[in-house]
PDB file of N, CA and C in Angstrom:
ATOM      1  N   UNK A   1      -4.135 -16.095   9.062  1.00  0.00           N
ATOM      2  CA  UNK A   1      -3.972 -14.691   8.741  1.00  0.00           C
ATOM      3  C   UNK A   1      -3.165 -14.027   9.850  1.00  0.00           C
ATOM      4  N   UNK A   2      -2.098 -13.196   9.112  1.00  0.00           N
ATOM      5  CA  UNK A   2      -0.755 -12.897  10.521  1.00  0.00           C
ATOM      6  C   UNK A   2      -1.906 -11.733  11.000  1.00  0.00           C
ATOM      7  N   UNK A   3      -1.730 -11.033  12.368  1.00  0.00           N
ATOM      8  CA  UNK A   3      -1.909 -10.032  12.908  1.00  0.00           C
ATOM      9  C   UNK A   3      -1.049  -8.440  12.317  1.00  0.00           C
ATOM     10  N   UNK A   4      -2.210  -7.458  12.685  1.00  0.00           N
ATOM     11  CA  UNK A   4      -1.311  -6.421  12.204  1.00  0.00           C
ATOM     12  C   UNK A   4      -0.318  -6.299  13.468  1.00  0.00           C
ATOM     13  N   UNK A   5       1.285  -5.506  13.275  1.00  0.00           N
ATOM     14  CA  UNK A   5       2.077  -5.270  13.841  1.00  0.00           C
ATOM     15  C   UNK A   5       1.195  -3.920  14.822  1.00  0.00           C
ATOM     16  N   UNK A   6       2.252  -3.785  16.012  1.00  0.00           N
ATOM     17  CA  UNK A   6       1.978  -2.379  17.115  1.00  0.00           C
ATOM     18  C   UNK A   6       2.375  -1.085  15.784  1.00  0.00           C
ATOM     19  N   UNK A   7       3.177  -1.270  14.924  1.00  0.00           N
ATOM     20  CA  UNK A   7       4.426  -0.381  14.095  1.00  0.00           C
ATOM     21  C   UNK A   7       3.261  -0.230  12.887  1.00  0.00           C
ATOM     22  N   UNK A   8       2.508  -0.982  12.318  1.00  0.00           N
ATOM     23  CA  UNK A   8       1.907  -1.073  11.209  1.00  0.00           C
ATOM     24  C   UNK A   8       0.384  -0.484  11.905  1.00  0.00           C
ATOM     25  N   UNK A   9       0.211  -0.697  12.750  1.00  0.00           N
ATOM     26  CA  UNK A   9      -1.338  -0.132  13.518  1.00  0.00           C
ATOM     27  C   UNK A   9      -1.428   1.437  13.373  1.00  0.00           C
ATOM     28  N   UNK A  10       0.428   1.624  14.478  1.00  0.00           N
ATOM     29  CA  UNK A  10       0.871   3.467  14.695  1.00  0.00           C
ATOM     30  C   UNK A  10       0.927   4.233  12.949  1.00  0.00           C
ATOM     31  N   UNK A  11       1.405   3.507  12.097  1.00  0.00           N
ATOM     32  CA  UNK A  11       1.506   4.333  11.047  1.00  0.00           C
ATOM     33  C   UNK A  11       0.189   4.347  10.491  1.00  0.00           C
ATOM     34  N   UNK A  12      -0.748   3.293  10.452  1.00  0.00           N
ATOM     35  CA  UNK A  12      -2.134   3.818  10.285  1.00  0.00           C
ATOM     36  C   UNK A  12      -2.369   4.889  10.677  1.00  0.00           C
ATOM     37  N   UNK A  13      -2.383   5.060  11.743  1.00  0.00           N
ATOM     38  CA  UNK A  13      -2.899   6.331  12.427  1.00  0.00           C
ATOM     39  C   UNK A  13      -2.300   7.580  11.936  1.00  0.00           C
ATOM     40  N   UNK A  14      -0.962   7.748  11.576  1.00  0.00           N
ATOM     41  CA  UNK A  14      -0.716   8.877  11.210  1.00  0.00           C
ATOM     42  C   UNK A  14      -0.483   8.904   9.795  1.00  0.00           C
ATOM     43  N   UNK A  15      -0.903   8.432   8.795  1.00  0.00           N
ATOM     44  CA  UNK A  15      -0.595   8.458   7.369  1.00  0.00           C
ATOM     45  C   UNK A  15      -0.948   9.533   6.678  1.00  0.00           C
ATOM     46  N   UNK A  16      -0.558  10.348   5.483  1.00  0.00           N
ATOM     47  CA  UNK A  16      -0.841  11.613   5.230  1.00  0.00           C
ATOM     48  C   UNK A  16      -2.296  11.218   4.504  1.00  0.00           C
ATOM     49  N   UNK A  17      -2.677  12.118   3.911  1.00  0.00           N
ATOM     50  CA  UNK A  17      -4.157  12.528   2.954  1.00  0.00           C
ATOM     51  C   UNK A  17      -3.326  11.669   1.944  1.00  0.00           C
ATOM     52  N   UNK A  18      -2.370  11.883   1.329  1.00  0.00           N
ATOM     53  CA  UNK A  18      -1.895  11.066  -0.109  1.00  0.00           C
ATOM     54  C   UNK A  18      -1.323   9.577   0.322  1.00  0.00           C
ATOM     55  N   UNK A  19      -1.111   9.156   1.519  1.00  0.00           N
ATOM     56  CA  UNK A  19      -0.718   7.689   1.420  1.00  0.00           C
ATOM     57  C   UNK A  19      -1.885   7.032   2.158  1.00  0.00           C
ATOM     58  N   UNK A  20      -3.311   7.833   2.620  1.00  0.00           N
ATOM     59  CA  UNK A  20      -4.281   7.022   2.718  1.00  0.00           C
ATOM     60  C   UNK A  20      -5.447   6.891   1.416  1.00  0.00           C
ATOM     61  N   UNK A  21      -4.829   7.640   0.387  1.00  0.00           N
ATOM     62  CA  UNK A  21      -5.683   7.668  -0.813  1.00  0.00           C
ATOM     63  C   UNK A  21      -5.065   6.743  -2.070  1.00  0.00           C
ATOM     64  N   UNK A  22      -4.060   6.282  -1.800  1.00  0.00           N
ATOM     65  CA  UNK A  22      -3.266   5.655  -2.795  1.00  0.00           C
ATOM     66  C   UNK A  22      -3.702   4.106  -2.044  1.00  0.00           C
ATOM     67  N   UNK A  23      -3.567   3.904  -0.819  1.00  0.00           N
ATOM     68  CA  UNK A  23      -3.631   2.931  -0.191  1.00  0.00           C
ATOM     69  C   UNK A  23      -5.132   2.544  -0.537  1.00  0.00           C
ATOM     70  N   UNK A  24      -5.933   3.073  -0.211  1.00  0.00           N
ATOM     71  CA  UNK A  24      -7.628   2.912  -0.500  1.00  0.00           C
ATOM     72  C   UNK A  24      -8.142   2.417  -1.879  1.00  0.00           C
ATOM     73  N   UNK A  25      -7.123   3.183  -3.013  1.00  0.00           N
ATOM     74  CA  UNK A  25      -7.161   2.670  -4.529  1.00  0.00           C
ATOM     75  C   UNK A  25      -6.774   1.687  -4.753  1.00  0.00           C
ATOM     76  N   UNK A  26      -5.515   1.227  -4.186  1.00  0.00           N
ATOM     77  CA  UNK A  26      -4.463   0.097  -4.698  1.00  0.00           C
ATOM     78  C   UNK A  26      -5.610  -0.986  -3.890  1.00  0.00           C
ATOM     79  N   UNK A  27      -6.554  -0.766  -2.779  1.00  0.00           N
ATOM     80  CA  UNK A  27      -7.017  -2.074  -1.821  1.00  0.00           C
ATOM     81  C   UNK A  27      -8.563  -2.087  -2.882  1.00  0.00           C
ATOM     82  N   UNK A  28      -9.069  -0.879  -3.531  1.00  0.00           N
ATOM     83  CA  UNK A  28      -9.898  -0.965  -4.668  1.00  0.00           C
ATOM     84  C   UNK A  28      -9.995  -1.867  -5.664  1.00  0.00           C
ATOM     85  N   UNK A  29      -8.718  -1.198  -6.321  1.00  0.00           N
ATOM     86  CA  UNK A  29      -8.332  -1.968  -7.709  1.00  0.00           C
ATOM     87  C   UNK A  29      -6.953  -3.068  -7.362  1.00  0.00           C
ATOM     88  N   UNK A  30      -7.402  -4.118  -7.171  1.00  0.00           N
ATOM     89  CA  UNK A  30      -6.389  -5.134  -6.399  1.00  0.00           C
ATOM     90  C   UNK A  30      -5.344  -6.050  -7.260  1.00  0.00           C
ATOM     91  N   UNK A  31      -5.700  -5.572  -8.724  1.00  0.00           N
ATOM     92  CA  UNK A  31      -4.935  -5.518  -9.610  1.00  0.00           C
ATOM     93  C   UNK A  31      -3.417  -5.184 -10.219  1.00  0.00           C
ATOM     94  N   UNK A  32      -3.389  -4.288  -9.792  1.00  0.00           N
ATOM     95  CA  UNK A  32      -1.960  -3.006  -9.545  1.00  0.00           C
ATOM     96  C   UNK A  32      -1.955  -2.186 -10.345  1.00  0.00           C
ATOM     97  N   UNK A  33      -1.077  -1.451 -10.160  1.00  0.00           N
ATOM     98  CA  UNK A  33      -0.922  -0.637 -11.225  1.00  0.00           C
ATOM     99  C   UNK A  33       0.496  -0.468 -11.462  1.00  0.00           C
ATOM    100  N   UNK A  34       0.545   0.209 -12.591  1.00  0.00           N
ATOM    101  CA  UNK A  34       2.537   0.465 -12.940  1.00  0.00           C
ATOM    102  C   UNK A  34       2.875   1.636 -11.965  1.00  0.00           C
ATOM    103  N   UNK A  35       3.599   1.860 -11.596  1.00  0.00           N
ATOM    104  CA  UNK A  35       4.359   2.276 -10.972  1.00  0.00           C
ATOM    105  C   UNK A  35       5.719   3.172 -12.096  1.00  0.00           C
ATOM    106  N   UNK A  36       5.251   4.982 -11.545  1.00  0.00           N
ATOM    107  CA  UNK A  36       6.165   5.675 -12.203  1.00  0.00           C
ATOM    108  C   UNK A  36       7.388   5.449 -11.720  1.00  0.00           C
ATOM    109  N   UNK A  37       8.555   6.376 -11.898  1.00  0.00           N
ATOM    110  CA  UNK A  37       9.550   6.120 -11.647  1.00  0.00           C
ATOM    111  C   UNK A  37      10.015   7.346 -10.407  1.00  0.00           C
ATOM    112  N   UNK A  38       8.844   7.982 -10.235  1.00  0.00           N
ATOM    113  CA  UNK A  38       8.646   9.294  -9.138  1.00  0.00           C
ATOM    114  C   UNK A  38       7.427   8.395  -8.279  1.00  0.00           C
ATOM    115  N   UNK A  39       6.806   7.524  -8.263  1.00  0.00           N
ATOM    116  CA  UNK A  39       6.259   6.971  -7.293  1.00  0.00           C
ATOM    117  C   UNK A  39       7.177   6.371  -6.757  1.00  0.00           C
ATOM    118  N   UNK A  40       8.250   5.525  -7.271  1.00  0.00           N
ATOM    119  CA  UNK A  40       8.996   4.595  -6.793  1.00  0.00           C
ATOM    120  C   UNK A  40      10.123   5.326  -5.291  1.00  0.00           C
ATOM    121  N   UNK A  41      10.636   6.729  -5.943  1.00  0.00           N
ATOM    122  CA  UNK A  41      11.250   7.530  -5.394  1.00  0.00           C
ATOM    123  C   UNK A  41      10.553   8.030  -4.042  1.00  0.00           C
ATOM    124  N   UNK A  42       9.245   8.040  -4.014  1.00  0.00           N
ATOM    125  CA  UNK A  42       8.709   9.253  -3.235  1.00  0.00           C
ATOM    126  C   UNK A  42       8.980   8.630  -1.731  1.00  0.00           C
ATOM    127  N   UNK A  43       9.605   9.141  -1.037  1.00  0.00           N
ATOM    128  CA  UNK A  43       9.892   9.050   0.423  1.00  0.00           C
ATOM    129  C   UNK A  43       8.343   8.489   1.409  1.00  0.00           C
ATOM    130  N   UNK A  44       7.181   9.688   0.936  1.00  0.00           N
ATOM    131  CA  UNK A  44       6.174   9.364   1.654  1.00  0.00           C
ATOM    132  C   UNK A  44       5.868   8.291   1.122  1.00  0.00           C
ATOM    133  N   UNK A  45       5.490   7.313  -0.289  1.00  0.00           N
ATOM    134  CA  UNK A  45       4.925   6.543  -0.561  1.00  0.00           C
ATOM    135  C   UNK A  45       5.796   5.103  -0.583  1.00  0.00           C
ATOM    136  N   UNK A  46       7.026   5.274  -0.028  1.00  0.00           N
ATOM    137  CA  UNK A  46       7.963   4.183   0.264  1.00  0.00           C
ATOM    138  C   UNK A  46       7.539   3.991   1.400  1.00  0.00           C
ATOM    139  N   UNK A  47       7.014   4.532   2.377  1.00  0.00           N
ATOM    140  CA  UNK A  47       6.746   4.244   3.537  1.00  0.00           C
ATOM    141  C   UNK A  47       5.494   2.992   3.395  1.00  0.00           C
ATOM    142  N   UNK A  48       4.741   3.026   2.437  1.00  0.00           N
ATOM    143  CA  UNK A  48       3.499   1.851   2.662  1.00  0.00           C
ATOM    144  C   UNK A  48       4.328   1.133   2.103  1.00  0.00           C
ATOM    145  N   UNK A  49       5.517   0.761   1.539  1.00  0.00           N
ATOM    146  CA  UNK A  49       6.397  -0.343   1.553  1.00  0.00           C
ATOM    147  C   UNK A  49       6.774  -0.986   2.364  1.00  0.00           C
ATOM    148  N   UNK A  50       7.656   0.306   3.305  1.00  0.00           N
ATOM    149  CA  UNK A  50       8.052  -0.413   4.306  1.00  0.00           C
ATOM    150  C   UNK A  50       7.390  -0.659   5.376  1.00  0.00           C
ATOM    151  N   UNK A  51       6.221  -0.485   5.503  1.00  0.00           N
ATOM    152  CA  UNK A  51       5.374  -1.386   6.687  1.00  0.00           C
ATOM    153  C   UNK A  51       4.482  -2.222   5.985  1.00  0.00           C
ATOM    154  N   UNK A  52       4.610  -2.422   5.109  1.00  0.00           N
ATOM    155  CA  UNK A  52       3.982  -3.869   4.035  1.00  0.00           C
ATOM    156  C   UNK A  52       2.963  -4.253   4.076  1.00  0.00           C
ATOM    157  N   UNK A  53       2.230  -2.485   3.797  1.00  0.00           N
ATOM    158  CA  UNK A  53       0.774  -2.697   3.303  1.00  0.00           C
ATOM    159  C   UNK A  53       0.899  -2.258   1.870  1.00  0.00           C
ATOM    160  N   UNK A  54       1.812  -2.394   1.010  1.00  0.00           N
ATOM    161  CA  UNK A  54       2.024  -2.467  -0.470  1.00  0.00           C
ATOM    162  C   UNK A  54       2.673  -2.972  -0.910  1.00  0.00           C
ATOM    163  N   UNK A  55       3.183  -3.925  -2.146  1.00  0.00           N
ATOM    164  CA  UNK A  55       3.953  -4.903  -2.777  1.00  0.00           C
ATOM    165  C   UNK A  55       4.309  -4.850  -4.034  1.00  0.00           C
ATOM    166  N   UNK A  56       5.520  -4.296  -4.174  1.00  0.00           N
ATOM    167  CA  UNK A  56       6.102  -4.315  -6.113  1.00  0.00           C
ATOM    168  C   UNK A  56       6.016  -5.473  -6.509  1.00  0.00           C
ATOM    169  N   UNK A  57       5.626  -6.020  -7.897  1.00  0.00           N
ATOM    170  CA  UNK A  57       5.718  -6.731  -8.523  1.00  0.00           C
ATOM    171  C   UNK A  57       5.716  -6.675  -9.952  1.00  0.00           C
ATOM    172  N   UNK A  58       5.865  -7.860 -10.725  1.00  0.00           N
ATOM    173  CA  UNK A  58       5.872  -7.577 -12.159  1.00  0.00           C
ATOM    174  C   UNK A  58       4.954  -8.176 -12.749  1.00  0.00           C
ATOM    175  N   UNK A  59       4.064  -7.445 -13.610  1.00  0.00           N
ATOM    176  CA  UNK A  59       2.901  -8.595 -14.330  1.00  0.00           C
ATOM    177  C   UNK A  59       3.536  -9.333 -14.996  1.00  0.00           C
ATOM    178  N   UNK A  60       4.030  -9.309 -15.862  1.00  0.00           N
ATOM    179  CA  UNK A  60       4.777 -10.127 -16.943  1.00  0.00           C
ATOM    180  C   UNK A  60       5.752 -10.971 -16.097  1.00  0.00           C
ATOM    181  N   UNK A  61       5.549 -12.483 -16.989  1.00  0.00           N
ATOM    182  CA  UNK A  61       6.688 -13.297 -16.281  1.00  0.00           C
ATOM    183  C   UNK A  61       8.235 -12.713 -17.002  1.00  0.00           C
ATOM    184  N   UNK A  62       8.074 -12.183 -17.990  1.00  0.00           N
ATOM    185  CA  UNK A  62       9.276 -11.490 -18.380  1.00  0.00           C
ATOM    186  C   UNK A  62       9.876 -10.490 -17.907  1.00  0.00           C
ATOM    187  N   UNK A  63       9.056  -9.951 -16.913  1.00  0.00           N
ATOM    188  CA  UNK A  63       9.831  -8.506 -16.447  1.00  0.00           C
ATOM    189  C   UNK A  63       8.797  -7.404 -16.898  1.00  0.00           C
ATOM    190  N   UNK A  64       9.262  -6.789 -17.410  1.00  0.00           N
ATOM    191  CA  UNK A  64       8.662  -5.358 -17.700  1.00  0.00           C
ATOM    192  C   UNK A  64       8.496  -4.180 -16.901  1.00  0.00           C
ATOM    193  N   UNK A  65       6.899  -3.514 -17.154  1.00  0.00           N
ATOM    194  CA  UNK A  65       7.600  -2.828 -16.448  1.00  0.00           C
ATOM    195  C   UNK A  65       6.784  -2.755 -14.714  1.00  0.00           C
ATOM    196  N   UNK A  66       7.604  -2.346 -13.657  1.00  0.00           N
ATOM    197  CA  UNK A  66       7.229  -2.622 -12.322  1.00  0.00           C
ATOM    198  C   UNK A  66       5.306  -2.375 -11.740  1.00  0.00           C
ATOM    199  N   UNK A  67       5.085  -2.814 -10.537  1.00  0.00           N
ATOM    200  CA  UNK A  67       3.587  -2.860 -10.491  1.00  0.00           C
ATOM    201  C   UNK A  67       3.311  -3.011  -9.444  1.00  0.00           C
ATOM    202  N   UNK A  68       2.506  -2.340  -8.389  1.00  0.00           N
ATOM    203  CA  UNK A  68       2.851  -2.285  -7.397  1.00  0.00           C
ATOM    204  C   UNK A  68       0.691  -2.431  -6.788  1.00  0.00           C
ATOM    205  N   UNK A  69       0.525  -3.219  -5.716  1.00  0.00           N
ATOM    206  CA  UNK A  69      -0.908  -3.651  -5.205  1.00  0.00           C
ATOM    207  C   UNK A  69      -0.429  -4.038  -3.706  1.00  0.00           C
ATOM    208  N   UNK A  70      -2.105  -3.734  -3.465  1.00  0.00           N
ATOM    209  CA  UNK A  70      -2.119  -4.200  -1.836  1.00  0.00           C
ATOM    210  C   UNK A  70      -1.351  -5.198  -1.139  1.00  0.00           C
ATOM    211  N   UNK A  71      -1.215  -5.119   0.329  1.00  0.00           N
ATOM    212  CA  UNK A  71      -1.321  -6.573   0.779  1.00  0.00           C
ATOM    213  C   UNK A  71      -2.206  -7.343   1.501  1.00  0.00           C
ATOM    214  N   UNK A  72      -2.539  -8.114   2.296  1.00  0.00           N
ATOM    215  CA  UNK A  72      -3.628  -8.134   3.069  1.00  0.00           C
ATOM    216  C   UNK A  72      -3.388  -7.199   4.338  1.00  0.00           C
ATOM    217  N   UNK A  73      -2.411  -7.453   4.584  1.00  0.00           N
ATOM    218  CA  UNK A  73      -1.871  -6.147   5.986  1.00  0.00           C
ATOM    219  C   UNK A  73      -3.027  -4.909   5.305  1.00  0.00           C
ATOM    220  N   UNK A  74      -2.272  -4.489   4.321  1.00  0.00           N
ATOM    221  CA  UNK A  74      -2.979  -3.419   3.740  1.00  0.00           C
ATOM    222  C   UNK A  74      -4.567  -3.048   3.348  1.00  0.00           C
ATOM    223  N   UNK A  75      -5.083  -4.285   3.081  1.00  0.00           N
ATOM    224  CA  UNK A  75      -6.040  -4.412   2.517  1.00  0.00           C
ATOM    225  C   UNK A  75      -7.105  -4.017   3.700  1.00  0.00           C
ATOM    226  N   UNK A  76      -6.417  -4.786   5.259  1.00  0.00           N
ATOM    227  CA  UNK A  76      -7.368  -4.836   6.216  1.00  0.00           C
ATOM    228  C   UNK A  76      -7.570  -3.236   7.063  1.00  0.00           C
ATOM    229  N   UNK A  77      -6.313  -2.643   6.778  1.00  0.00           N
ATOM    230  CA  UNK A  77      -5.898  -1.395   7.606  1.00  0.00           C
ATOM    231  C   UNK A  77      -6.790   0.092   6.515  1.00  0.00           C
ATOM    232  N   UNK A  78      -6.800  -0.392   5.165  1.00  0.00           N
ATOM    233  CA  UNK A  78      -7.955   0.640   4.304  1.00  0.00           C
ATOM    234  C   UNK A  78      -9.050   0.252   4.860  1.00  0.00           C
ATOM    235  N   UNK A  79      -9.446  -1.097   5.204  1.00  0.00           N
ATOM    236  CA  UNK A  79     -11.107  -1.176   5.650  1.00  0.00           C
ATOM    237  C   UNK A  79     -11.489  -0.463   6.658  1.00  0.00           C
ATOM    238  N   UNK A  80     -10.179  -0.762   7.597  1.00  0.00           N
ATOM    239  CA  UNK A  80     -10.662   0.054   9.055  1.00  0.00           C
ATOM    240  C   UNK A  80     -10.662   1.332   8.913  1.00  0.00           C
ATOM    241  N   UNK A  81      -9.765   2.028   7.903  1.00  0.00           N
ATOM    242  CA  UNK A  81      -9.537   3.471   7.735  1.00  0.00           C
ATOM    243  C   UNK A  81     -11.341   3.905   7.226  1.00  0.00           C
ATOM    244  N   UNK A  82     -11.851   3.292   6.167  1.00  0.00           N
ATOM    245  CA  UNK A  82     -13.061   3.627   5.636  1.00  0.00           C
ATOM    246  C   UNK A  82     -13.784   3.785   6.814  1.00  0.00           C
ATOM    247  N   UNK A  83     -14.051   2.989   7.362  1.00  0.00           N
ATOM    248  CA  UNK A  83     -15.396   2.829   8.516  1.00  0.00           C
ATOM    249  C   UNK A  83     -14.691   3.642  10.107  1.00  0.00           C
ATOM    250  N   UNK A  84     -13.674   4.571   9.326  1.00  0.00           N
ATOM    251  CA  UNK A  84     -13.472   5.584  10.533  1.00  0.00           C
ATOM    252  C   UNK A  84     -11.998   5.183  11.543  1.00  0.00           C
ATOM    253  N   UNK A  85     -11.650   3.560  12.064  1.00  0.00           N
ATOM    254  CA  UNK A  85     -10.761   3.400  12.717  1.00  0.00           C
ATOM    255  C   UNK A  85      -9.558   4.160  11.864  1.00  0.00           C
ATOM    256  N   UNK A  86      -8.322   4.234  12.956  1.00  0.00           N
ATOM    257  CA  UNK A  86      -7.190   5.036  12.623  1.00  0.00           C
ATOM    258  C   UNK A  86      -7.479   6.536  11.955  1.00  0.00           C
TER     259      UNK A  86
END
């Protein structure tokens, strides 16, 4: 299991009310969910992209439509958020 990054620790710490509540659901329901086309856009919620505690994907081996769930990065950084760290 990789370690969290110094970069992925700091943005814990400062994540808004809406990208620690999306993060907490997606590490909930580990399933995914679809992904609008204004989630995809949103500046704040690209950010749990780019420190890769969230992951697009597609349910369908055909494509369809996009879907987006935890990672373990992610998964571990909601636990600590629950029980108070960050």
């Amino acid at each position: 299991m990789s370690k969290l990054t110094k970069d992925q620790i700091e943005f814990a710490k400062s994540m808004t009310i809406k990208q620690r509540h999306v993060l907490r659901a997606l590490a909930i329901y580990p399933n995914g969910w679809f992904m609008s086309a204004s989630e995809r856009a949103d500046p704040e919620l690209y950010e749990l992209f780019r420190h890769r505690l969230v992951q697009c994907h597609h349910i369908c081996a055909t494509g369809g439509l996009p879907a987006w769930g935890v990672t373990e990065f992610g998964k571990r950084i909601a636990e600590r958020q629950a029980k108070g760290a960050y």
